[in-house]
C-alpha atoms as a PDB file:
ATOM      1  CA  UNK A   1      -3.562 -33.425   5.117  1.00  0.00           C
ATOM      2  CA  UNK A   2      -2.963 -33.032   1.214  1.00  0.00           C
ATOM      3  CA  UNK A   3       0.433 -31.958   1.978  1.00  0.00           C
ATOM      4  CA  UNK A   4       1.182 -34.997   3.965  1.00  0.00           C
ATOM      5  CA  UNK A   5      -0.350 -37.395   1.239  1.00  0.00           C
ATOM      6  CA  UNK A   6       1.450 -35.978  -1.183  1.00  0.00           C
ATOM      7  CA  UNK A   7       4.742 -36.163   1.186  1.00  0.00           C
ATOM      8  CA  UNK A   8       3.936 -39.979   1.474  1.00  0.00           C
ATOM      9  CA  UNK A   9       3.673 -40.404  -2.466  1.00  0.00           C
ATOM     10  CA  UNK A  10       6.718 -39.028  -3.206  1.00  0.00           C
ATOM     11  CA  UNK A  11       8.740 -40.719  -0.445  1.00  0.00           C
ATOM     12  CA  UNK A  12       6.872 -44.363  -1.639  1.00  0.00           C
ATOM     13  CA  UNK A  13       8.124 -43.022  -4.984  1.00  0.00           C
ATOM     14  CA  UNK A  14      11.633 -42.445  -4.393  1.00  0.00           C
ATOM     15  CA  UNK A  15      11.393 -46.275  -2.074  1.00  0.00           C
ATOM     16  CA  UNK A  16      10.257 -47.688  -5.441  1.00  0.00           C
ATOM     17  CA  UNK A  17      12.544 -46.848  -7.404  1.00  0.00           C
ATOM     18  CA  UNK A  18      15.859 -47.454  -5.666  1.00  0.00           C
ATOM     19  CA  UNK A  19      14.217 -50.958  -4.390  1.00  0.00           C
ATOM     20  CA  UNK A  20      10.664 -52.028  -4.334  1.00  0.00           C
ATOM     21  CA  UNK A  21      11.193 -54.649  -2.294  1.00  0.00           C
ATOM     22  CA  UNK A  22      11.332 -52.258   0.646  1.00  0.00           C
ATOM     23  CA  UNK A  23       7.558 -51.498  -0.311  1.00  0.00           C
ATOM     24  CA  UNK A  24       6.573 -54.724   1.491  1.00  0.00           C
ATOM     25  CA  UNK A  25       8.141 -52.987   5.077  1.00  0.00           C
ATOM     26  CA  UNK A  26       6.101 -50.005   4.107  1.00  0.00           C
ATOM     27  CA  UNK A  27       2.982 -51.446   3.286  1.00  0.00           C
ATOM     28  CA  UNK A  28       3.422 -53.929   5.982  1.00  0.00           C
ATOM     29  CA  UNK A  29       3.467 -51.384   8.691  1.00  0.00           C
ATOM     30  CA  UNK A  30       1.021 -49.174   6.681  1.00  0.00           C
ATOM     31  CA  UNK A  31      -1.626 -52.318   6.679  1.00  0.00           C
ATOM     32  CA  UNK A  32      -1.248 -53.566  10.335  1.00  0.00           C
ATOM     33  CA  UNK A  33      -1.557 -49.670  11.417  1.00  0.00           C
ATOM     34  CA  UNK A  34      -5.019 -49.619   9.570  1.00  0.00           C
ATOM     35  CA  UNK A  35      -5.917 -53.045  11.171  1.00  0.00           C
ATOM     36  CA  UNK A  36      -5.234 -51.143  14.587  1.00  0.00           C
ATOM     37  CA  UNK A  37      -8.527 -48.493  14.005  1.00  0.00           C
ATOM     38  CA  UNK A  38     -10.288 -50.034  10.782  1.00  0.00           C
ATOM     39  CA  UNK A  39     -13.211 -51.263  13.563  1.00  0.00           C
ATOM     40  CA  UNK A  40     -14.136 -48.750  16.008  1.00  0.00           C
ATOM     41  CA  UNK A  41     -15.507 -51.079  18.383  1.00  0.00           C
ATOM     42  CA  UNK A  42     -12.013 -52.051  18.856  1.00  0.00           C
ATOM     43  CA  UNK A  43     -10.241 -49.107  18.697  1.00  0.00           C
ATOM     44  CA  UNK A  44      -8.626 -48.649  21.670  1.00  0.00           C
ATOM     45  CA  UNK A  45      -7.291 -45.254  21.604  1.00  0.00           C
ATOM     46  CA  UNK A  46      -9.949 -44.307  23.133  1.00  0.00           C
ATOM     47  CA  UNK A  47      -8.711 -45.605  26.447  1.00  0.00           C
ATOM     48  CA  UNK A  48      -6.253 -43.569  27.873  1.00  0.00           C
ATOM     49  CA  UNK A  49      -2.851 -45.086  28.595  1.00  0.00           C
ATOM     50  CA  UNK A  50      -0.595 -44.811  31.483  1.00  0.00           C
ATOM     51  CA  UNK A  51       3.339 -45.608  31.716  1.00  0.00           C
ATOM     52  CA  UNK A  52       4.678 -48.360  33.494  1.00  0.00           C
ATOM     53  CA  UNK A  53       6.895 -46.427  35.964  1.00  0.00           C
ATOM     54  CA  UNK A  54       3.672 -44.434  36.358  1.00  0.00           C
ATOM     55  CA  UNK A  55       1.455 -47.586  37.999  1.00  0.00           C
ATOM     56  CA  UNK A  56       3.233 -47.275  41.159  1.00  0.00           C
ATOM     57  CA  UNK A  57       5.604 -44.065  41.928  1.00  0.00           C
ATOM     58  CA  UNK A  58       8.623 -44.761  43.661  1.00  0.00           C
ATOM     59  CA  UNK A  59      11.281 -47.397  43.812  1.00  0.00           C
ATOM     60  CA  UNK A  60      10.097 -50.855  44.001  1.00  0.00           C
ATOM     61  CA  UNK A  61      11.980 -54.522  43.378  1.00  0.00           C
ATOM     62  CA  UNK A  62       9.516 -56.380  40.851  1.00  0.00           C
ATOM     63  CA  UNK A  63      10.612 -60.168  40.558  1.00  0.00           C
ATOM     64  CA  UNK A  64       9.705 -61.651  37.639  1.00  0.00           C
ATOM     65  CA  UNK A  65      10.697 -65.194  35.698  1.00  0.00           C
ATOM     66  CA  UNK A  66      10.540 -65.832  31.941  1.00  0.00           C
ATOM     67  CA  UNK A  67       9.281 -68.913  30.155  1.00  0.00           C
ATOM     68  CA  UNK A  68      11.492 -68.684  26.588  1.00  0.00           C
ATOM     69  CA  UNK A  69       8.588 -70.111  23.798  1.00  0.00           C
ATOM     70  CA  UNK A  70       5.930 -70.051  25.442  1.00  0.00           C
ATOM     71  CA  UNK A  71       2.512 -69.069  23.597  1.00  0.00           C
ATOM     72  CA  UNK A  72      -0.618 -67.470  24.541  1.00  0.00           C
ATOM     73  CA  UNK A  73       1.281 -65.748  27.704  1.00  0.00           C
ATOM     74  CA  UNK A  74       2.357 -62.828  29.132  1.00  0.00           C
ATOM     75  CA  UNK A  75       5.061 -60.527  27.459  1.00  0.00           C
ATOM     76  CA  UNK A  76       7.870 -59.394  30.034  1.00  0.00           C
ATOM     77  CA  UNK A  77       6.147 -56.210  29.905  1.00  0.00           C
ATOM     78  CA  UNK A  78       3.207 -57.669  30.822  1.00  0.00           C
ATOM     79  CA  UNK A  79       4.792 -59.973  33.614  1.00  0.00           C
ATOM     80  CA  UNK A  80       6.385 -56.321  35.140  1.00  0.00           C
ATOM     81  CA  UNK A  81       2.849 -54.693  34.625  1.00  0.00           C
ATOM     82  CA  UNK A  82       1.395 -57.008  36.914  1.00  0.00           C
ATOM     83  CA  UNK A  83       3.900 -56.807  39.384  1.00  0.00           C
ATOM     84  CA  UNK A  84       3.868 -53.301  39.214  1.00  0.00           C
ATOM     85  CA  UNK A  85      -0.399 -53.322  40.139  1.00  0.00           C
ATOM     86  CA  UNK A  86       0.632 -55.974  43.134  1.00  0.00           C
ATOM     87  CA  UNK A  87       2.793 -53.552  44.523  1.00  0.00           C
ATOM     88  CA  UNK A  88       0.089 -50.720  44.044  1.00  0.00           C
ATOM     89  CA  UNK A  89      -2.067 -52.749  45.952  1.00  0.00           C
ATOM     90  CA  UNK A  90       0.168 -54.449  48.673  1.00  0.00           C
ATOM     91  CA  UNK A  91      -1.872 -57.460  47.298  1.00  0.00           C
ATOM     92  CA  UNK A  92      -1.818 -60.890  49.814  1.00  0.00           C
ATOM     93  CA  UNK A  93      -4.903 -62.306  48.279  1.00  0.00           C
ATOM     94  CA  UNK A  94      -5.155 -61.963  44.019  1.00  0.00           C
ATOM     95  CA  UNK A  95      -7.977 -63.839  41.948  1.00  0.00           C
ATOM     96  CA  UNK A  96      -6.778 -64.676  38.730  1.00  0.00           C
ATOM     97  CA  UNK A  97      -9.207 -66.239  35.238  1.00  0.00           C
ATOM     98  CA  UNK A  98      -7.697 -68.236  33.108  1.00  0.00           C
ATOM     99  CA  UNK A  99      -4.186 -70.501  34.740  1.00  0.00           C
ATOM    100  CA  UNK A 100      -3.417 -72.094  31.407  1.00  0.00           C
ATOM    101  CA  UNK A 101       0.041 -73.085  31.930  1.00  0.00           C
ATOM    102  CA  UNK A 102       1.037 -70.938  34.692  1.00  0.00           C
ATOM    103  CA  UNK A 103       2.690 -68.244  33.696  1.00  0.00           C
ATOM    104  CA  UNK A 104       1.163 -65.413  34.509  1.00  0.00           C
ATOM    105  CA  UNK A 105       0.335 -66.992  38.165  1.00  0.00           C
ATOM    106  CA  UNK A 106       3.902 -67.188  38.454  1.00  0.00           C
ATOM    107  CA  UNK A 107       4.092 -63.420  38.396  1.00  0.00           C
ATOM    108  CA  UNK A 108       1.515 -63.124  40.269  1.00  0.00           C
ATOM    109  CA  UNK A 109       3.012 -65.388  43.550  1.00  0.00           C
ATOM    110  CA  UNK A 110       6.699 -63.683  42.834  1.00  0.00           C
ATOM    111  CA  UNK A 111       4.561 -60.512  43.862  1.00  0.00           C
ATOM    112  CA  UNK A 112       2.343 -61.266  46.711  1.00  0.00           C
ATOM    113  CA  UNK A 113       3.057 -59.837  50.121  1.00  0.00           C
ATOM    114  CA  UNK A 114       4.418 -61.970  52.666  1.00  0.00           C
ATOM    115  CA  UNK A 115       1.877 -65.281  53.767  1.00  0.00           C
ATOM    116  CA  UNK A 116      -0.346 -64.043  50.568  1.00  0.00           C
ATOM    117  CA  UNK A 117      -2.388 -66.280  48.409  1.00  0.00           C
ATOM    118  CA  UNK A 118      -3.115 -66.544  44.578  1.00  0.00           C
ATOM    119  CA  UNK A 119      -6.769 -68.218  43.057  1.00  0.00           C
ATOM    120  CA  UNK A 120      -6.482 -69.196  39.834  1.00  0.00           C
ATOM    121  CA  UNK A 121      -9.294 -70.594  38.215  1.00  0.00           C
ATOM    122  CA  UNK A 122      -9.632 -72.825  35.391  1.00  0.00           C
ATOM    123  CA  UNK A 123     -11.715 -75.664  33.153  1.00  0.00           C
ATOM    124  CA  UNK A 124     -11.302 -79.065  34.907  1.00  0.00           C
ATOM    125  CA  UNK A 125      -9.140 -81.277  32.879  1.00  0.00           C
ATOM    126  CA  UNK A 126     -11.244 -84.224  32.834  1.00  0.00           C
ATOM    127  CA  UNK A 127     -14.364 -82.389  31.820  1.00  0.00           C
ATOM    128  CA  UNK A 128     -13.338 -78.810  30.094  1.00  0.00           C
ATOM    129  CA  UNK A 129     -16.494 -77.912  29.279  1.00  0.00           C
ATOM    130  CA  UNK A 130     -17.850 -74.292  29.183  1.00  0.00           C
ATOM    131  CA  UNK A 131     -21.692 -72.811  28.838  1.00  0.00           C
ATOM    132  CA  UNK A 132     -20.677 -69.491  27.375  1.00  0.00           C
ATOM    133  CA  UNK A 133     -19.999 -68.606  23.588  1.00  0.00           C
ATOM    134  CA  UNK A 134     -15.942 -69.109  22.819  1.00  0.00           C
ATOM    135  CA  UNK A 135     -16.116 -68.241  18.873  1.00  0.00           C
ATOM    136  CA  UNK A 136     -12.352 -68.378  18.171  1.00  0.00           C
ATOM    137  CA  UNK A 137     -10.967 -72.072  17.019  1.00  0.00           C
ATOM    138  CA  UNK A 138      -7.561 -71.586  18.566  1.00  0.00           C
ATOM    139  CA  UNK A 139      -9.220 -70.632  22.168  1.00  0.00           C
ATOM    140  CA  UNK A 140     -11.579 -73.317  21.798  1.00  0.00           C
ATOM    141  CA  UNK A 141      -8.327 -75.733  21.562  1.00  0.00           C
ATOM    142  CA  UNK A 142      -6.526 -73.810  24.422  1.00  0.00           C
ATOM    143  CA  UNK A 143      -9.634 -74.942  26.714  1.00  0.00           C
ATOM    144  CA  UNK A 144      -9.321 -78.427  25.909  1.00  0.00           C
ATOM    145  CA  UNK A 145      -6.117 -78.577  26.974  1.00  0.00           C
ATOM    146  CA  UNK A 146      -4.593 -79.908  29.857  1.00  0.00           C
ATOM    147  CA  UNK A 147      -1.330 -79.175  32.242  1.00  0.00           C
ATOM    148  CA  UNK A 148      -3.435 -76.275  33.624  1.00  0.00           C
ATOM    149  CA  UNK A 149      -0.732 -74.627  35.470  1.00  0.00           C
ATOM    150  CA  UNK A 150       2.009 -76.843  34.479  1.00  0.00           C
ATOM    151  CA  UNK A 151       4.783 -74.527  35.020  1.00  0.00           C
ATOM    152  CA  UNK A 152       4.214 -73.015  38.196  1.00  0.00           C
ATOM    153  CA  UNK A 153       7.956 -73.594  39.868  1.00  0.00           C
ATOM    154  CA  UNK A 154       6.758 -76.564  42.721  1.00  0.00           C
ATOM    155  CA  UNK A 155       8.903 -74.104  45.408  1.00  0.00           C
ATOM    156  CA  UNK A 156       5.628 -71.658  44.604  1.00  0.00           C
ATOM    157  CA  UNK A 157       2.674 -73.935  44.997  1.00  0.00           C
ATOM    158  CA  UNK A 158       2.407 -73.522  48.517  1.00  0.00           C
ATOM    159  CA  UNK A 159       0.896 -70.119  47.994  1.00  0.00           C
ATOM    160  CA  UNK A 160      -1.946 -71.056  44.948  1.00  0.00           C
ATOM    161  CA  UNK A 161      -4.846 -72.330  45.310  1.00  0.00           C
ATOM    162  CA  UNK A 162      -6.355 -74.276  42.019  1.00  0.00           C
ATOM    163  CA  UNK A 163     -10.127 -73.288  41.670  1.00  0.00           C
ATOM    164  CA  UNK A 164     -11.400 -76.304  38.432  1.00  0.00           C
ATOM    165  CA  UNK A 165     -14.638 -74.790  37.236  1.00  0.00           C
ATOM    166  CA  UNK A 166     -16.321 -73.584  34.537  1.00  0.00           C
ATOM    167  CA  UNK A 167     -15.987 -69.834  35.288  1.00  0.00           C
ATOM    168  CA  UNK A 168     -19.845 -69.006  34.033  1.00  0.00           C
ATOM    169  CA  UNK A 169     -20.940 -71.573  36.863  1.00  0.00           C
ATOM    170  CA  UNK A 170     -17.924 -70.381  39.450  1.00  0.00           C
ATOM    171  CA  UNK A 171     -19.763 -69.076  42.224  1.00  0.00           C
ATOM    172  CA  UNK A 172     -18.059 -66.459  43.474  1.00  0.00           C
ATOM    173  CA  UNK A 173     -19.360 -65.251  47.118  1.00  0.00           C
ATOM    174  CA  UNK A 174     -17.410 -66.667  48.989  1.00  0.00           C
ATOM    175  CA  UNK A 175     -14.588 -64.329  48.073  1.00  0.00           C
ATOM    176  CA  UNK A 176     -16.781 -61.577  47.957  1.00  0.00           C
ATOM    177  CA  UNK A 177     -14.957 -58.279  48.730  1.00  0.00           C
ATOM    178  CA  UNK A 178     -11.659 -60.006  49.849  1.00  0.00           C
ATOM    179  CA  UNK A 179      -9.286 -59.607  46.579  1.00  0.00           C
ATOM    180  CA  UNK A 180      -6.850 -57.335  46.298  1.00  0.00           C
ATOM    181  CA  UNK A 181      -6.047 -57.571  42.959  1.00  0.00           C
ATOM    182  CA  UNK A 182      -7.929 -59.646  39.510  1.00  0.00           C
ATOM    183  CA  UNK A 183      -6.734 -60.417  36.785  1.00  0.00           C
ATOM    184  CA  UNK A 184      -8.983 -61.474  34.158  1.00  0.00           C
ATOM    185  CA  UNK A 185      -7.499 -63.822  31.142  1.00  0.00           C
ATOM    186  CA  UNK A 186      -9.592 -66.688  30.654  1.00  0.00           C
ATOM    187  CA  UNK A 187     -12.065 -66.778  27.417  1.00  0.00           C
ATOM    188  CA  UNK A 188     -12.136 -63.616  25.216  1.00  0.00           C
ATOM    189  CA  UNK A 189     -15.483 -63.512  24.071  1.00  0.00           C
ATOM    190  CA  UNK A 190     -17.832 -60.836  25.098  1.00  0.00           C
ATOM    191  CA  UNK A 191     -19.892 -63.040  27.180  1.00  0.00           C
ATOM    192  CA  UNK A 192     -17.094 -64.609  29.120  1.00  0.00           C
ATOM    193  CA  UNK A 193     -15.359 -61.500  29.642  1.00  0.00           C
ATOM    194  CA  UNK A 194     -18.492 -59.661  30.982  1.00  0.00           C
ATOM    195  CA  UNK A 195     -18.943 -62.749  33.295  1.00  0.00           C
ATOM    196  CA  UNK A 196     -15.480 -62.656  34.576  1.00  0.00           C
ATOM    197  CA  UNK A 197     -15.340 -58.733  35.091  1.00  0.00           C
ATOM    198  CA  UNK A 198     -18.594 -58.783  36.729  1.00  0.00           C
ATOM    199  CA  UNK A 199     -17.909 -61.647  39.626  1.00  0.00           C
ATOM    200  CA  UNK A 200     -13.725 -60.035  39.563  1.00  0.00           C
ATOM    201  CA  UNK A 201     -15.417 -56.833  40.407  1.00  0.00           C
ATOM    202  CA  UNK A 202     -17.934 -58.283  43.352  1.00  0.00           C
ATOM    203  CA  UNK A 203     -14.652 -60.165  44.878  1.00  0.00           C
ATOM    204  CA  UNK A 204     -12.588 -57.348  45.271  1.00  0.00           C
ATOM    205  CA  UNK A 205     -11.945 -54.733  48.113  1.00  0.00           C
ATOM    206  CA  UNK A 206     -12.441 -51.002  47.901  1.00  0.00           C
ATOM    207  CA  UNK A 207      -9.065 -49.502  46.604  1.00  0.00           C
ATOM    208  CA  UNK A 208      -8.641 -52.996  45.015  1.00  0.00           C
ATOM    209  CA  UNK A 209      -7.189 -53.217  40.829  1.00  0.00           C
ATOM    210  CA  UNK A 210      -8.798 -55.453  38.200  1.00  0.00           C
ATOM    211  CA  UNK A 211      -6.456 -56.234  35.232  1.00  0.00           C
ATOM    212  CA  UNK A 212      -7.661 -57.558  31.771  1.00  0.00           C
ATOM    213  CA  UNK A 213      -5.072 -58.879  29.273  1.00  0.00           C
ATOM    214  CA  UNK A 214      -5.665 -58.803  25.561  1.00  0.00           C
ATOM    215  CA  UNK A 215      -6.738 -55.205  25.368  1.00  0.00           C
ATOM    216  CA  UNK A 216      -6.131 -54.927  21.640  1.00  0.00           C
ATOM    217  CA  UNK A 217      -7.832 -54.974  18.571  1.00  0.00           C
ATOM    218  CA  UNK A 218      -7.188 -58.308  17.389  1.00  0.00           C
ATOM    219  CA  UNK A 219      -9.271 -59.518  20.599  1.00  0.00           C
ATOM    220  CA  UNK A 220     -11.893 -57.045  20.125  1.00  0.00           C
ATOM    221  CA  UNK A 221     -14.214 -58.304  22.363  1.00  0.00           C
ATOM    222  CA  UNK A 222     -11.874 -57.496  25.307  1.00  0.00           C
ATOM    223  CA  UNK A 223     -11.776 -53.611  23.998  1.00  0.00           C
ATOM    224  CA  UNK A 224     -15.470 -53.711  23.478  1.00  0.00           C
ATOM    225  CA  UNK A 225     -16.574 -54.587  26.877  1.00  0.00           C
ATOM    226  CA  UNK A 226     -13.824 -52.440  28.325  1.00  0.00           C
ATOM    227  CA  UNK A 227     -15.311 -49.683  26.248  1.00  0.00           C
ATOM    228  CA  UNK A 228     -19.411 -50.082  27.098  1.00  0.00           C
ATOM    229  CA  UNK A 229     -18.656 -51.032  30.549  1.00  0.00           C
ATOM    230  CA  UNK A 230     -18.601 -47.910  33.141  1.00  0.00           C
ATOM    231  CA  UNK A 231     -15.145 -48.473  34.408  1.00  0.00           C
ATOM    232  CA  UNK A 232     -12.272 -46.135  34.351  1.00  0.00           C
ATOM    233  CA  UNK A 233      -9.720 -47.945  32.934  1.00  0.00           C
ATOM    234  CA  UNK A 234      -6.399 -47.536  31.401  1.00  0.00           C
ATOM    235  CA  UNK A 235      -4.158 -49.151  29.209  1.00  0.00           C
ATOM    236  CA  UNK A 236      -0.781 -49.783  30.743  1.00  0.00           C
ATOM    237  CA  UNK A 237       1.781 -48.680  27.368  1.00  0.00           C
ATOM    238  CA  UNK A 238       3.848 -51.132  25.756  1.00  0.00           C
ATOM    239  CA  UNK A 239       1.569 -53.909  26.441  1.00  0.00           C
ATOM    240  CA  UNK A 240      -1.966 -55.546  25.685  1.00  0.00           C
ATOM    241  CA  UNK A 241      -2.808 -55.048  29.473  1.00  0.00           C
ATOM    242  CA  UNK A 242      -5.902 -52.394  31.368  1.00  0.00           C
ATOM    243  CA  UNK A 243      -6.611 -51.985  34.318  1.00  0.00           C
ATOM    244  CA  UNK A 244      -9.492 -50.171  36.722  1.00  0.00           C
ATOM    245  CA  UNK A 245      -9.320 -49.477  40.354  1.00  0.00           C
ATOM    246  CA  UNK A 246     -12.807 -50.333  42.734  1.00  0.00           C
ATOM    247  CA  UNK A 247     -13.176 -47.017  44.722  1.00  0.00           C
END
C-alpha cells in the first residue's frame, strides 16, 4: 500500500508541476471515487454484478427508442437492460412503479411478447398526494408533476394500462402472482421502496424478475434496502439498474 501512495505522490507531483490545472481532473475523479464507498450503507460493491450480454445468453433483437434531454430517466444502457430481463422472462404482463413521463414504459411495451400488457402506476394528477416519507426536494417536485406518461408514442398505448394511485394505498391482489417482470422506480426513500418491492414481489410469478433502478450510492436508500432485504440480486454493469429473480 505504501508503495502505491507513494507512486500516487510522485505522479500528482510531476501533474503539478507541468500544469496544476490538471489537478482538478485528478482530484475530481479521486473525490467522486471516495463518494462511491465513503457510506457503507450504500456501498454497493457488495452486490455482485452481472454483464449485459450475460442477462440473457444468446442472440436476441432488443428494440429500444431514445428521448434526447430527458431527465430523471433511463440511460440507453438502462433502456437495453430492461429489454434484455423481458426477453429473459418472455414477459406479456410487466408491473412497472413510477410512469413519470414514459420513458421507461416505452421500453418496456417495445419488449413485451406478442398481445402483452404493461401496468404502470403512478400519483393521480389532480391529487398527487403520497402517505410515505419522500425526503429529497427534487423527488418531492417530480411527484407533483403532471404529463404522467406523456411520451408514450400514442401507436403504443393500446398495450398500457394507467394504474393513478398512491402506491402505499395501491392494493395489489388483484395481480397477485400474474407479473412477469417489475420494475420498481417510483419514490426512493426507504419506506417507499420497501413498499413497492414488497407488493412487486407478491404480484409476480415463480421464475418471474424484479428490477430496481437507482442502485447507486447517491440514492442510498435504494442500495440499503437492496442490501438488508433477503433477495439475491445483482447489479446489471454499466448502469444504476438490479435485479432478483422469484424462484
Amino acid at each position: 500500500m505504501s508503495s502505491k501512495i507513494n507512486q500516487l505522490i510522485r505522479r500528482l507531483l510531476k501533474i503539478a508541476l507541468r500544469n496544476p490545472q490538471d489537478l482538478k481532473h485528478i482530484l475530481g475523479i479521486t473525490n467522486w471515487a471516495a463518494g462511491e464507498i465513503v457510506d457503507p450503507v450504500a456501498d454497493i460493491r457488495s452486490i455482485p454484478s452481472i454483464d449485459l450480454l450475460d442477462i440473457c445468453p444468446g442472440s436476441q433483437r432488443w428494440a429500444m427508442q431514445s428521448f434526447p434531454g430527458v431527465g430523471a430517466s433511463v440511460s440507453p444502457m438502462e433502456c437495453a437492460a430492461l429489454a434484455a430481463l423481458a426477453h429473459l422472462v418472455e414477459a406479456k404482463r410487466i408491473f412497472e412503479f413510477g410512469t413519470y413521463k414514459g420513458v421507461s414504459t416505452t421500453q418496456l411495451v417495445l419488449n413485451i411478447a406478442p398481445g402483452g400488457m404493461v401496468f404502470t402506476l403512478d400519483l393521480p394528477e389532480d391529487h398527487p398526494a403520497y402517505s410515505l416519507p419522500i425526503p429529497k426536494l427534487d423527488e418531492q417536485k417530480i411527484a407533483a408533476e403532471g404529463a404522467k406518461g406523456s411520451l408514450i408514442p400514442k401507436t403504443l398505448l393500446d398495450r398500457v394500462t394507467f394504474l393513478k394511485s398512491d402506491s402505499a394505498t395501491f392494493d395489489e391482489k388483484p395481480y397477485l402472482g400474474t407479473m412477469d417482470l417489475v420494475f420498481v422506480d417510483g419514490a426512493h426513500s426507504y419506506e417507499y421502496v420497501k413498499n413497492d418491492t414488497e407488493k412487486g414481489w407478491r404480484m409476480l410469478r415463480s421464475g418471474g424478475v424484479i428490477a430496481w433502478h437507482d442502485c447507486v450510492p447517491s440514492h442510498s436508500e435504494v442500495v440499503r434496502y437492496i442490501k438488508k432485504s433477503s433477495f439475491v440480486s445483482k447489479r446489471v454493469s454499466g448502469t444504476t439498474l438490479a435485479f432478483a429473480i422469484k424462484h
